[in-house]
C-alpha atoms as a PDB file:
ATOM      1  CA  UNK A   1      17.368 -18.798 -67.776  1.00  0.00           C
ATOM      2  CA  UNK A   2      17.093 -22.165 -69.679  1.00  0.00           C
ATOM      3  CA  UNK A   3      15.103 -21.660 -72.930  1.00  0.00           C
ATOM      4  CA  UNK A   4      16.156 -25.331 -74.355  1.00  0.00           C
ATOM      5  CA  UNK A   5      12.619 -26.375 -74.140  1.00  0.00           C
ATOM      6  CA  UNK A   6      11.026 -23.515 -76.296  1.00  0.00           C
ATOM      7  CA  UNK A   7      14.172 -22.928 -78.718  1.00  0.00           C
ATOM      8  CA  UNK A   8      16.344 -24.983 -81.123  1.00  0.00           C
ATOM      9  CA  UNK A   9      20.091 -24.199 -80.723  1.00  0.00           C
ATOM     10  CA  UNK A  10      21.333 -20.866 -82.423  1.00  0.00           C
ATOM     11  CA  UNK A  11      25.220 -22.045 -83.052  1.00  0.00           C
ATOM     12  CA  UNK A  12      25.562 -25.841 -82.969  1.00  0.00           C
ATOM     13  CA  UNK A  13      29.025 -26.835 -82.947  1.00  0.00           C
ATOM     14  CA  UNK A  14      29.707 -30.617 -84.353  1.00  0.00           C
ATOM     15  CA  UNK A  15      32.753 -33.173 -83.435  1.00  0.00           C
ATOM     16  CA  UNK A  16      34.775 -30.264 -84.330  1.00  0.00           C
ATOM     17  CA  UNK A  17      38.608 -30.721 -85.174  1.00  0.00           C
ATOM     18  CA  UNK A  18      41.167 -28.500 -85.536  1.00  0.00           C
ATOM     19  CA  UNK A  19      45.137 -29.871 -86.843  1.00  0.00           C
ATOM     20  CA  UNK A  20      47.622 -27.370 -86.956  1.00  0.00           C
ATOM     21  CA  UNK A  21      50.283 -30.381 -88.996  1.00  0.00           C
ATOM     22  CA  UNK A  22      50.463 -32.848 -86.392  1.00  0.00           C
ATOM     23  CA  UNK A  23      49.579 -31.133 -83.255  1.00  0.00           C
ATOM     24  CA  UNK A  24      45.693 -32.025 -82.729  1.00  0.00           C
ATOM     25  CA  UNK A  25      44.466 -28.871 -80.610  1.00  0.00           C
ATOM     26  CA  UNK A  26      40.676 -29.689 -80.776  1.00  0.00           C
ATOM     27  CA  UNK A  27      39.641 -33.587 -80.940  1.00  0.00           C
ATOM     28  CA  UNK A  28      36.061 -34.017 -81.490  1.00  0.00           C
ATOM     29  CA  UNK A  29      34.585 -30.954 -79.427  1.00  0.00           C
ATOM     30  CA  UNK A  30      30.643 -30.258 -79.362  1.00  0.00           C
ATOM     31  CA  UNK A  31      28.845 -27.326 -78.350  1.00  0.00           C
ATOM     32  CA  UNK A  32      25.124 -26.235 -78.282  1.00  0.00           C
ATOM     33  CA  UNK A  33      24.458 -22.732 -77.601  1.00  0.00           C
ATOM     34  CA  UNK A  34      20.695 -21.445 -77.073  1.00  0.00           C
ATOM     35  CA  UNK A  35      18.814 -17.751 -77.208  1.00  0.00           C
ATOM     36  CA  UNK A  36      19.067 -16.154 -74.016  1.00  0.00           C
ATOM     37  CA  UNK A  37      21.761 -17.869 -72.236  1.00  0.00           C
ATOM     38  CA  UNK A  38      25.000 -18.225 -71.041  1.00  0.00           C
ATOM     39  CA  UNK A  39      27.254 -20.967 -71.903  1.00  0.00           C
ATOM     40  CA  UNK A  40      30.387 -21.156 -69.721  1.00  0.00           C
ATOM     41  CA  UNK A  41      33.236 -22.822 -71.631  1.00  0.00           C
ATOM     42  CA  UNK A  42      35.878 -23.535 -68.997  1.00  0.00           C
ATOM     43  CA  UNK A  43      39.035 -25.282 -68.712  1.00  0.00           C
ATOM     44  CA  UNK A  44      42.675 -24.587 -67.755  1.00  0.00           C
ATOM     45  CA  UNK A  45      45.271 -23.305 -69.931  1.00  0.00           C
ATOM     46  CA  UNK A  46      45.994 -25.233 -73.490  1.00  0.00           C
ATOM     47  CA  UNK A  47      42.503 -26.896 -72.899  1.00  0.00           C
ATOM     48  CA  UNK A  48      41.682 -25.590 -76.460  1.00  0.00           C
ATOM     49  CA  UNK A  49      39.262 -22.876 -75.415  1.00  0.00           C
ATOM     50  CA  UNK A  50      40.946 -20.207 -77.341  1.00  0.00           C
ATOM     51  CA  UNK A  51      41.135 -22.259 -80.645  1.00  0.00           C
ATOM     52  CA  UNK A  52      37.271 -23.604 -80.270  1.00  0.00           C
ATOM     53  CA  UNK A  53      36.176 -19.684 -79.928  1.00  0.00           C
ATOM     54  CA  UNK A  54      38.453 -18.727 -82.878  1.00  0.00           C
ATOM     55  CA  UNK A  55      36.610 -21.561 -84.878  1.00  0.00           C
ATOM     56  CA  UNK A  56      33.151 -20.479 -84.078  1.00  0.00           C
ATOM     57  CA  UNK A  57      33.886 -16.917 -84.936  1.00  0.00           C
ATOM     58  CA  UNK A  58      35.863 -17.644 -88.007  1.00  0.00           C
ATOM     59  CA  UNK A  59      39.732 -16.907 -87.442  1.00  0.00           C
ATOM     60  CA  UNK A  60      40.068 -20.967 -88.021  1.00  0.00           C
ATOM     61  CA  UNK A  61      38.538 -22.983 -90.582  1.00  0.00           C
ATOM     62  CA  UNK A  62      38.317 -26.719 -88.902  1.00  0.00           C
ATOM     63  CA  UNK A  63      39.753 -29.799 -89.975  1.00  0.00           C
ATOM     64  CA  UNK A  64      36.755 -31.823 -88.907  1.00  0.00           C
ATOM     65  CA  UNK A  65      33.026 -31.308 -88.486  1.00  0.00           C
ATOM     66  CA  UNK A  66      30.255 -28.718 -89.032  1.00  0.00           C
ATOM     67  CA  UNK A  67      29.233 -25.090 -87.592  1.00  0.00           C
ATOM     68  CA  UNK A  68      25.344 -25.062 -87.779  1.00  0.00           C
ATOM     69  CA  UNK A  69      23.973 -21.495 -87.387  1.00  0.00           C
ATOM     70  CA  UNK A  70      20.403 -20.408 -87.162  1.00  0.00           C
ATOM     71  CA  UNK A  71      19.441 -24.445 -88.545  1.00  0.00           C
ATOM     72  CA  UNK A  72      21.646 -23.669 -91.690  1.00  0.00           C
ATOM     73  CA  UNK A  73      25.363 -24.993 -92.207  1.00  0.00           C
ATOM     74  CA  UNK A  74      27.706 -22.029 -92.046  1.00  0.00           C
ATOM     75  CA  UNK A  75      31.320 -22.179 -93.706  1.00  0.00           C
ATOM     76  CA  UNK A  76      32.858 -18.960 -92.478  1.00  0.00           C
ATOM     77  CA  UNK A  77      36.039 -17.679 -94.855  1.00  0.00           C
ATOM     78  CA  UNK A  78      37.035 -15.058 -92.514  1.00  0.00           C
ATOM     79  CA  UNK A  79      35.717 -13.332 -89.097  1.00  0.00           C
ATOM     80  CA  UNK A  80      33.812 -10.736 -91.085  1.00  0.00           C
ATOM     81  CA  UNK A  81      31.460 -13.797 -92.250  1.00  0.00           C
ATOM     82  CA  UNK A  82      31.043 -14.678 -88.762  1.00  0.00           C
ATOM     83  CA  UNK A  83      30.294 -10.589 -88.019  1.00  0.00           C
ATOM     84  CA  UNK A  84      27.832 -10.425 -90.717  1.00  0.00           C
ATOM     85  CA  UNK A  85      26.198 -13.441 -89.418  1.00  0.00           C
ATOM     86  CA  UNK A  86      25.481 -12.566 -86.190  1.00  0.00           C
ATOM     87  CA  UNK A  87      28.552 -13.846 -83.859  1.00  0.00           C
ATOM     88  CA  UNK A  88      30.251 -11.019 -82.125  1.00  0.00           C
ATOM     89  CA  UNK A  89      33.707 -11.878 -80.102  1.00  0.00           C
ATOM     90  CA  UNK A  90      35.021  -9.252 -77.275  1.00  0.00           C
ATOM     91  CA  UNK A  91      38.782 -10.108 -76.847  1.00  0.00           C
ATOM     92  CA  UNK A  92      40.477 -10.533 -73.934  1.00  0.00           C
ATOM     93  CA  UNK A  93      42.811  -7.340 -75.248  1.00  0.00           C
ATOM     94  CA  UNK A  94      40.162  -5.223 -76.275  1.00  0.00           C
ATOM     95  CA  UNK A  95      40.442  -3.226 -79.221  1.00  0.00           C
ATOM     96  CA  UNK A  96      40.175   0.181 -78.100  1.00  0.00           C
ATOM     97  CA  UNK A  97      41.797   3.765 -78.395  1.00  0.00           C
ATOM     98  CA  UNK A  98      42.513   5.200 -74.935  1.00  0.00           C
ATOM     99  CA  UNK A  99      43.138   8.277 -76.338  1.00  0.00           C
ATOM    100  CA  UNK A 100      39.929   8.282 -77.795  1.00  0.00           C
ATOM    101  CA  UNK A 101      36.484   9.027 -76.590  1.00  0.00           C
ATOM    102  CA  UNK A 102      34.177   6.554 -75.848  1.00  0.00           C
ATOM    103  CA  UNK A 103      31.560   7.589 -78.638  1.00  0.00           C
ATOM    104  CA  UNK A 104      34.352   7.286 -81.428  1.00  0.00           C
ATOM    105  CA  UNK A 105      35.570   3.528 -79.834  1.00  0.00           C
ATOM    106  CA  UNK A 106      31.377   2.744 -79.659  1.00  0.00           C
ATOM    107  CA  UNK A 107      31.418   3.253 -83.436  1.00  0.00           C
ATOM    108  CA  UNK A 108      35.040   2.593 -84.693  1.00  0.00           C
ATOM    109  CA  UNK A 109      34.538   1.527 -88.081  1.00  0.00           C
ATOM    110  CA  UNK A 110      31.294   1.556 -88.110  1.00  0.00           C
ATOM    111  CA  UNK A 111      31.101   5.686 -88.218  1.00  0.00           C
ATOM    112  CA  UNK A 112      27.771   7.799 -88.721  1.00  0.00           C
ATOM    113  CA  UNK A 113      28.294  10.198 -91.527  1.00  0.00           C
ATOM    114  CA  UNK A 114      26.022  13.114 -92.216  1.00  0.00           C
ATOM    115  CA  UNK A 115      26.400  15.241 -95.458  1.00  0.00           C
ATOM    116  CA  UNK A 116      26.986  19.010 -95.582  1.00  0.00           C
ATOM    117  CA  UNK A 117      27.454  20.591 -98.482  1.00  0.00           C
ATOM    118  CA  UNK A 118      27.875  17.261-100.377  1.00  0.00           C
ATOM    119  CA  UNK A 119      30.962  16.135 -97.774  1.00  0.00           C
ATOM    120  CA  UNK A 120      30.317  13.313 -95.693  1.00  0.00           C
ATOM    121  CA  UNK A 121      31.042  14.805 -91.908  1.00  0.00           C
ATOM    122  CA  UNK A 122      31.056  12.111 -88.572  1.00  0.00           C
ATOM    123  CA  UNK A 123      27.907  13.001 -86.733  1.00  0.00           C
ATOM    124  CA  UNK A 124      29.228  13.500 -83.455  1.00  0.00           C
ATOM    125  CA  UNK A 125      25.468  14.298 -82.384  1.00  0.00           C
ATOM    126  CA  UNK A 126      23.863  10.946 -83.170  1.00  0.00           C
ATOM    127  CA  UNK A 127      27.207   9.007 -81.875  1.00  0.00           C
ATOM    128  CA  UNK A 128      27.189  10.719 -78.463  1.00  0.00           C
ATOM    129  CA  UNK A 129      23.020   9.880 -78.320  1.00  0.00           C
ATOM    130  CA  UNK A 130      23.471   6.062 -79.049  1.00  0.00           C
ATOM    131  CA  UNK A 131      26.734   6.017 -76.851  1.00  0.00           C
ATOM    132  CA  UNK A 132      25.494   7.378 -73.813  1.00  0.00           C
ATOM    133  CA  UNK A 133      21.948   5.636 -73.908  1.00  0.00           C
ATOM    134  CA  UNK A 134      23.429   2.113 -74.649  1.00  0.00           C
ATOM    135  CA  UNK A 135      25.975   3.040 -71.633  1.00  0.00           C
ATOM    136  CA  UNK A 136      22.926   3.676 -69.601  1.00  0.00           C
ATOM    137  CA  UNK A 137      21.073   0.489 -70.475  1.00  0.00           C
ATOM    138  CA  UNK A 138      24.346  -1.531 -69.192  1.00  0.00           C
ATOM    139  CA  UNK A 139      23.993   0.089 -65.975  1.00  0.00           C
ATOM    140  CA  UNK A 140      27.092   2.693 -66.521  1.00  0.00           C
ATOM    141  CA  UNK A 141      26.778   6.300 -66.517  1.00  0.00           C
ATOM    142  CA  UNK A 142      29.359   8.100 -68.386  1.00  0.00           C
ATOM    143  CA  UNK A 143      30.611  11.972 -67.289  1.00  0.00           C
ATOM    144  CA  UNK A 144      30.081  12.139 -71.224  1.00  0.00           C
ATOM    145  CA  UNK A 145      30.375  10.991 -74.658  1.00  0.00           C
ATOM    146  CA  UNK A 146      33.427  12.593 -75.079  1.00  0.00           C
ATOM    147  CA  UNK A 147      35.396  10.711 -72.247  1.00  0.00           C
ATOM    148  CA  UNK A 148      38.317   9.156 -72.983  1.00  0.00           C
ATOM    149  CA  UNK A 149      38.443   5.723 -72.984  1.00  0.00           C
ATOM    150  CA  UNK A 150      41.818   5.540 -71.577  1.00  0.00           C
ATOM    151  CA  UNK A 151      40.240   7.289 -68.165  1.00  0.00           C
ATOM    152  CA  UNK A 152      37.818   3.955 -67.525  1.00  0.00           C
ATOM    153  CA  UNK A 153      37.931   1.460 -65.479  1.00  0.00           C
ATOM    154  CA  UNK A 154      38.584  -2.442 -66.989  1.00  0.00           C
ATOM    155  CA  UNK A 155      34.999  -3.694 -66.470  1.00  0.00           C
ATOM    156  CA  UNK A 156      33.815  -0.286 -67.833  1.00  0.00           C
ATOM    157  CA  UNK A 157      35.992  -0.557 -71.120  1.00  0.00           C
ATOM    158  CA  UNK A 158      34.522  -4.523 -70.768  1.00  0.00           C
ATOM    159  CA  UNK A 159      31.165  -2.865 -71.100  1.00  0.00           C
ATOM    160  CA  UNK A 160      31.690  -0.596 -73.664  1.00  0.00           C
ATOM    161  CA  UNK A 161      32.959  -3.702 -75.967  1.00  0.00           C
ATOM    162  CA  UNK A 162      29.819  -5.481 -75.241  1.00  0.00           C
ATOM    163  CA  UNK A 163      27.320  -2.827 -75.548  1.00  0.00           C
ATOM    164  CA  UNK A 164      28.863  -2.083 -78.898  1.00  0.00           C
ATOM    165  CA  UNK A 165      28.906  -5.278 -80.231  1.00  0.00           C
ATOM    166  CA  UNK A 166      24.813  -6.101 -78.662  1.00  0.00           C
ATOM    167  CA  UNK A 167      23.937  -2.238 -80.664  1.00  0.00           C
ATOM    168  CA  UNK A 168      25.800  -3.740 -84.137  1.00  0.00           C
ATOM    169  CA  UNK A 169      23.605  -7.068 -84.073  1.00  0.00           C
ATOM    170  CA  UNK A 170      24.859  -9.703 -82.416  1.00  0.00           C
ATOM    171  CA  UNK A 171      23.145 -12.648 -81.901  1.00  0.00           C
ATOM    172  CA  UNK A 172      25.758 -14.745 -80.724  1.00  0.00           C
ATOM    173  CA  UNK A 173      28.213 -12.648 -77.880  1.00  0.00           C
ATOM    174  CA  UNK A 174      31.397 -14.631 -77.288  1.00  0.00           C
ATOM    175  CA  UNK A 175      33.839 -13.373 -74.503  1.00  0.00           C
ATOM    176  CA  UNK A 176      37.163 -14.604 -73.934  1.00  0.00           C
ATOM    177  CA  UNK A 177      38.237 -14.094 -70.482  1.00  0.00           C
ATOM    178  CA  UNK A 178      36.686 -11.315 -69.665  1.00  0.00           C
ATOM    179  CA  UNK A 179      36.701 -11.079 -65.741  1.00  0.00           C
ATOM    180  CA  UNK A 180      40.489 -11.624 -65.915  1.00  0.00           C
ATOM    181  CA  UNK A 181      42.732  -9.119 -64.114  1.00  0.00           C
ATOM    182  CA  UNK A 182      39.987  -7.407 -62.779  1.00  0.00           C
ATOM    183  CA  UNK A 183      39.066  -6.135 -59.442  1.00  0.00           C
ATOM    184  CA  UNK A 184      35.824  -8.104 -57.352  1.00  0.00           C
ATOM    185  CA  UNK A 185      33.827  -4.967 -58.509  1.00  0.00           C
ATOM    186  CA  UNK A 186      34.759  -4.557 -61.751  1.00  0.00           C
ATOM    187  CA  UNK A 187      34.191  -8.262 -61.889  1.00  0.00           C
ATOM    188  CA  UNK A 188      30.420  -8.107 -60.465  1.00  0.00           C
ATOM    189  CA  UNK A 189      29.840  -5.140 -63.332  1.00  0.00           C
ATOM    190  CA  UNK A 190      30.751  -7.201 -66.168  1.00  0.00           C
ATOM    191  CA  UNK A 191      29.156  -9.875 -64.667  1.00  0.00           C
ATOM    192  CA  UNK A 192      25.832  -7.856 -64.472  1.00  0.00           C
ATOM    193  CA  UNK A 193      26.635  -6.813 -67.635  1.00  0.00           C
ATOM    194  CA  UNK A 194      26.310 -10.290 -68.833  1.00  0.00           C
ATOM    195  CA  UNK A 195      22.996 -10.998 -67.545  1.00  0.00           C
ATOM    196  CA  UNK A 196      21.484  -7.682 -69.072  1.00  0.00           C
ATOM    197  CA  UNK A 197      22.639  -9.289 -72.288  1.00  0.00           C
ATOM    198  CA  UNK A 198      21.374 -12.825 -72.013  1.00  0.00           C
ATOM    199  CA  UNK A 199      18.035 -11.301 -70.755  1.00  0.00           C
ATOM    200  CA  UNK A 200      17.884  -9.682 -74.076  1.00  0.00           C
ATOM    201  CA  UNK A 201      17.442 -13.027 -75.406  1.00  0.00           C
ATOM    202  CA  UNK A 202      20.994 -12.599 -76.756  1.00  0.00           C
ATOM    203  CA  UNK A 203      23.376 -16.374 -76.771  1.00  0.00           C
ATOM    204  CA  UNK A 204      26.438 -15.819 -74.504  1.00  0.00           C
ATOM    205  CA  UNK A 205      29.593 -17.996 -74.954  1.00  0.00           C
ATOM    206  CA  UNK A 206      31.606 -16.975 -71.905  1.00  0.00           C
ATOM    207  CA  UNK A 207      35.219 -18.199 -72.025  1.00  0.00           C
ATOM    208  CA  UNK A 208      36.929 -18.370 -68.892  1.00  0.00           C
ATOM    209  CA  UNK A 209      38.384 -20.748 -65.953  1.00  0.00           C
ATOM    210  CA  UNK A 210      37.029 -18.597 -62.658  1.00  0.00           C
ATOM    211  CA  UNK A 211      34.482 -21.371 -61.624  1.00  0.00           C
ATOM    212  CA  UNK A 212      33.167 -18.846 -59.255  1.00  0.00           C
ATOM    213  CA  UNK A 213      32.628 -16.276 -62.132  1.00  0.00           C
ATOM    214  CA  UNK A 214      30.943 -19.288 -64.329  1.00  0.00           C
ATOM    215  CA  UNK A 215      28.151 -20.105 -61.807  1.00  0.00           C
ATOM    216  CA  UNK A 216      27.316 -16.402 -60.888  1.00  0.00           C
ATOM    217  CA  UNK A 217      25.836 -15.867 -64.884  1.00  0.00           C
ATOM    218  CA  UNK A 218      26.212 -19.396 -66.658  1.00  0.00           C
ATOM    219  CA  UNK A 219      23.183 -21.912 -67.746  1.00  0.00           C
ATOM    220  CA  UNK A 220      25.513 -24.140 -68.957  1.00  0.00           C
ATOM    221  CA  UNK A 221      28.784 -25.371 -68.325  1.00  0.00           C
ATOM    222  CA  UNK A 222      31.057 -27.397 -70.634  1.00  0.00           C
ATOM    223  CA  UNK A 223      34.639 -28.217 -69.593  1.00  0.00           C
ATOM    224  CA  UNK A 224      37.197 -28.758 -72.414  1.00  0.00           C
ATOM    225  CA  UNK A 225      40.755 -30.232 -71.672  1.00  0.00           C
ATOM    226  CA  UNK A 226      43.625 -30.790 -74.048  1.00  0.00           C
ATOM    227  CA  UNK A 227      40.958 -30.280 -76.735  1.00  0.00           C
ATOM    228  CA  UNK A 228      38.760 -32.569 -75.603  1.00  0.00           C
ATOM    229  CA  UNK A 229      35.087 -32.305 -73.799  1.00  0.00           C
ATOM    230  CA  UNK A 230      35.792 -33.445 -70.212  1.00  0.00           C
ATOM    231  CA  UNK A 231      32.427 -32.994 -69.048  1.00  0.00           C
ATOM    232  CA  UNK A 232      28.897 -30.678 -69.843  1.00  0.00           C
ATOM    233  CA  UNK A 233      26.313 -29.844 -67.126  1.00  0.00           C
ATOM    234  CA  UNK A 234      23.222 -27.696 -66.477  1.00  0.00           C
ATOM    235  CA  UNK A 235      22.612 -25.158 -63.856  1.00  0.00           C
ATOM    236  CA  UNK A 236      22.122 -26.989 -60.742  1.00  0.00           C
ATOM    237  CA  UNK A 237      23.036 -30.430 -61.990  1.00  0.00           C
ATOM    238  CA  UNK A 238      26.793 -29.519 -60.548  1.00  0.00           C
ATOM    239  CA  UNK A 239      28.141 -28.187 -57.385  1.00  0.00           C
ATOM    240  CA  UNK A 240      31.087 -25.917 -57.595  1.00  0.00           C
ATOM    241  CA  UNK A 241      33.476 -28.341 -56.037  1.00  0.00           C
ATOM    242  CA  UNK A 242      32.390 -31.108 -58.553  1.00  0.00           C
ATOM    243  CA  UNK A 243      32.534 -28.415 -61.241  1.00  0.00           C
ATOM    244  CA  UNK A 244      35.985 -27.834 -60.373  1.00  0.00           C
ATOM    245  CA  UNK A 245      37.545 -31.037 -59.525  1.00  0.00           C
ATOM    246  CA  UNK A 246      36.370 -31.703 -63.342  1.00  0.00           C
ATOM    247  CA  UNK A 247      38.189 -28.858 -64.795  1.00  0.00           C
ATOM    248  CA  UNK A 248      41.328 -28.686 -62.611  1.00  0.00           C
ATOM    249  CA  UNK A 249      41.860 -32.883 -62.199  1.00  0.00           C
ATOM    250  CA  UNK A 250      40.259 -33.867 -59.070  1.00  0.00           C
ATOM    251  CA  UNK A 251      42.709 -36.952 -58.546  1.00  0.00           C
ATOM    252  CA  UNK A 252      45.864 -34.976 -59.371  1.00  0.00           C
ATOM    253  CA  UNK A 253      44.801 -32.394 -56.809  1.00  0.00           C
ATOM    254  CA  UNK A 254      44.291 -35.193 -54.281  1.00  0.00           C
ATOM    255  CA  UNK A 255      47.469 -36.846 -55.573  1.00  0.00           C
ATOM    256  CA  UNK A 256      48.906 -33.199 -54.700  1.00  0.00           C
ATOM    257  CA  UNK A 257      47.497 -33.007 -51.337  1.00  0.00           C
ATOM    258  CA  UNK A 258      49.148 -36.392 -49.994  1.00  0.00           C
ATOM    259  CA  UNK A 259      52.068 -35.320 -51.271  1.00  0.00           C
ATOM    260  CA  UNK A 260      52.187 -32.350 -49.409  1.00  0.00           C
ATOM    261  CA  UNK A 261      50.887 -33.564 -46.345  1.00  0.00           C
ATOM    262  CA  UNK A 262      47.708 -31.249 -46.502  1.00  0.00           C
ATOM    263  CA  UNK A 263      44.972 -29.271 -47.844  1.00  0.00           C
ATOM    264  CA  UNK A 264      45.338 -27.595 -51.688  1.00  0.00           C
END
């Protein structure tokens, strides 16, 4: 889905820098994000992908350059600005009790109360409801609210994250890495999972360096390396080989390959 034509950008990320003393971990990156699609950010490890989400969703403040959100200039003092705002991140490491049901992770901190007798109770009734409906719309069907989360698979736990954060508002849904260490079904669930979201007209930012996994969902693809934009592309602009000979160094891989005396 490409919907540059009949939107402006929701998150527009300028020339942004980010110094930690003298180590320079983002140079000059910039990112447009649209309603309704997927953005792929790839690049290999240290390519600054993990700081650039952290400054779009408010852990870092940047040294250089300007987050513009909704048209508006955005200077976000902590994550919870970013939250409020609109821009949801599902870690890598997802925050989750696996002792807990699913229904109490769906709404940790975030907890319906009804009153009885003038004491605020959770209402396990209206979690369960919301729970196992926004399960359903994600295409996962729970044995019950009350599941643990522990007893789930990793794209299932993936989904629960995401169908949490889409319920609580978000506008913008950035996930970091979240294919990794999973099986090739788990992998094609949260991949699904993806699309339901994007078709919901919400922005995806999907962080990872599976080219594979990038052109199965992504609109857009923007390679960063050693904090620096390598290369952007549209949906069928780029092949997967060109895609990634420009995020894994297509000349050091040939390099490789002559030194070895065959095919990497």
């Amino acid at each position: 889905m490409n919907t540059r034509t009949t939107h402006a950008p929701i998150i527009e990320m300028k020339n942004i820098e980010k110094h930690f003393g003298s180590v320079i971990a983002l140079a000059g990156v910039s990112v447009e994000v649209y309603p309704g699609e997927c953005h792929c950010l790839l690049g290999d490890n240290g390519a600054g992908k993990s700081t650039f989400i952290k400054t779009m969703s408010g852990v870092h403040k940047p040294t250089h350059g300007e987050i513009v959100f909704e048209g508006k200039p955005m200077h976000f003092d902590d994550p919870r600005d970013a939250i409020a705002a609109g821009i949801a991140t599902v870690h890598q490491h997802l925050a989750m009790i696996p002792l807990m049901s699913v229904s109490r992770n769906f709404f940790m901190g975030n907890e319906p109360v009804k009153k009885r007798f003038g004491i605020s109770f959770f209402d396990h009734e209206y979690a369960d409801s919301v729970t196992m409906e926004e399960m359903r719309k994600m295409g996962i069907n729970l044995r019950g609210p009350d599941q643990a989360v522990g007893t789930l698979s990793g794209g299932e736990r993936q989904t629960v994250a995401i169908a949490r954060a889409v319920h609580f508002g978000a506008k913008v849904l950035i996930l970091d890495e979240p294919t990794s260490a999973l099986g090739v079904r788990q992998t094609a669930n949260v991949l699904a999972t993806i699309d339901k979201v994007r078709k919901q007209g919400i922005a995806v930012v999907f962080i990872t360096h599976n080219v594979r996994h990038a052109l199965a969902v992504g609109d857009r693809f923007t390679v960063l390396n050693r904090g620096k934009t390598l290369g952007a592309a549209q949906r069928g602009q780029i092949t997967p080989e060109e895609l990634q000979d420009m995020m894994a160094g297509g000349q050091e891989l040939v390099a490789l390959e002559g030194s070895l005396g065959g095919t990497v």
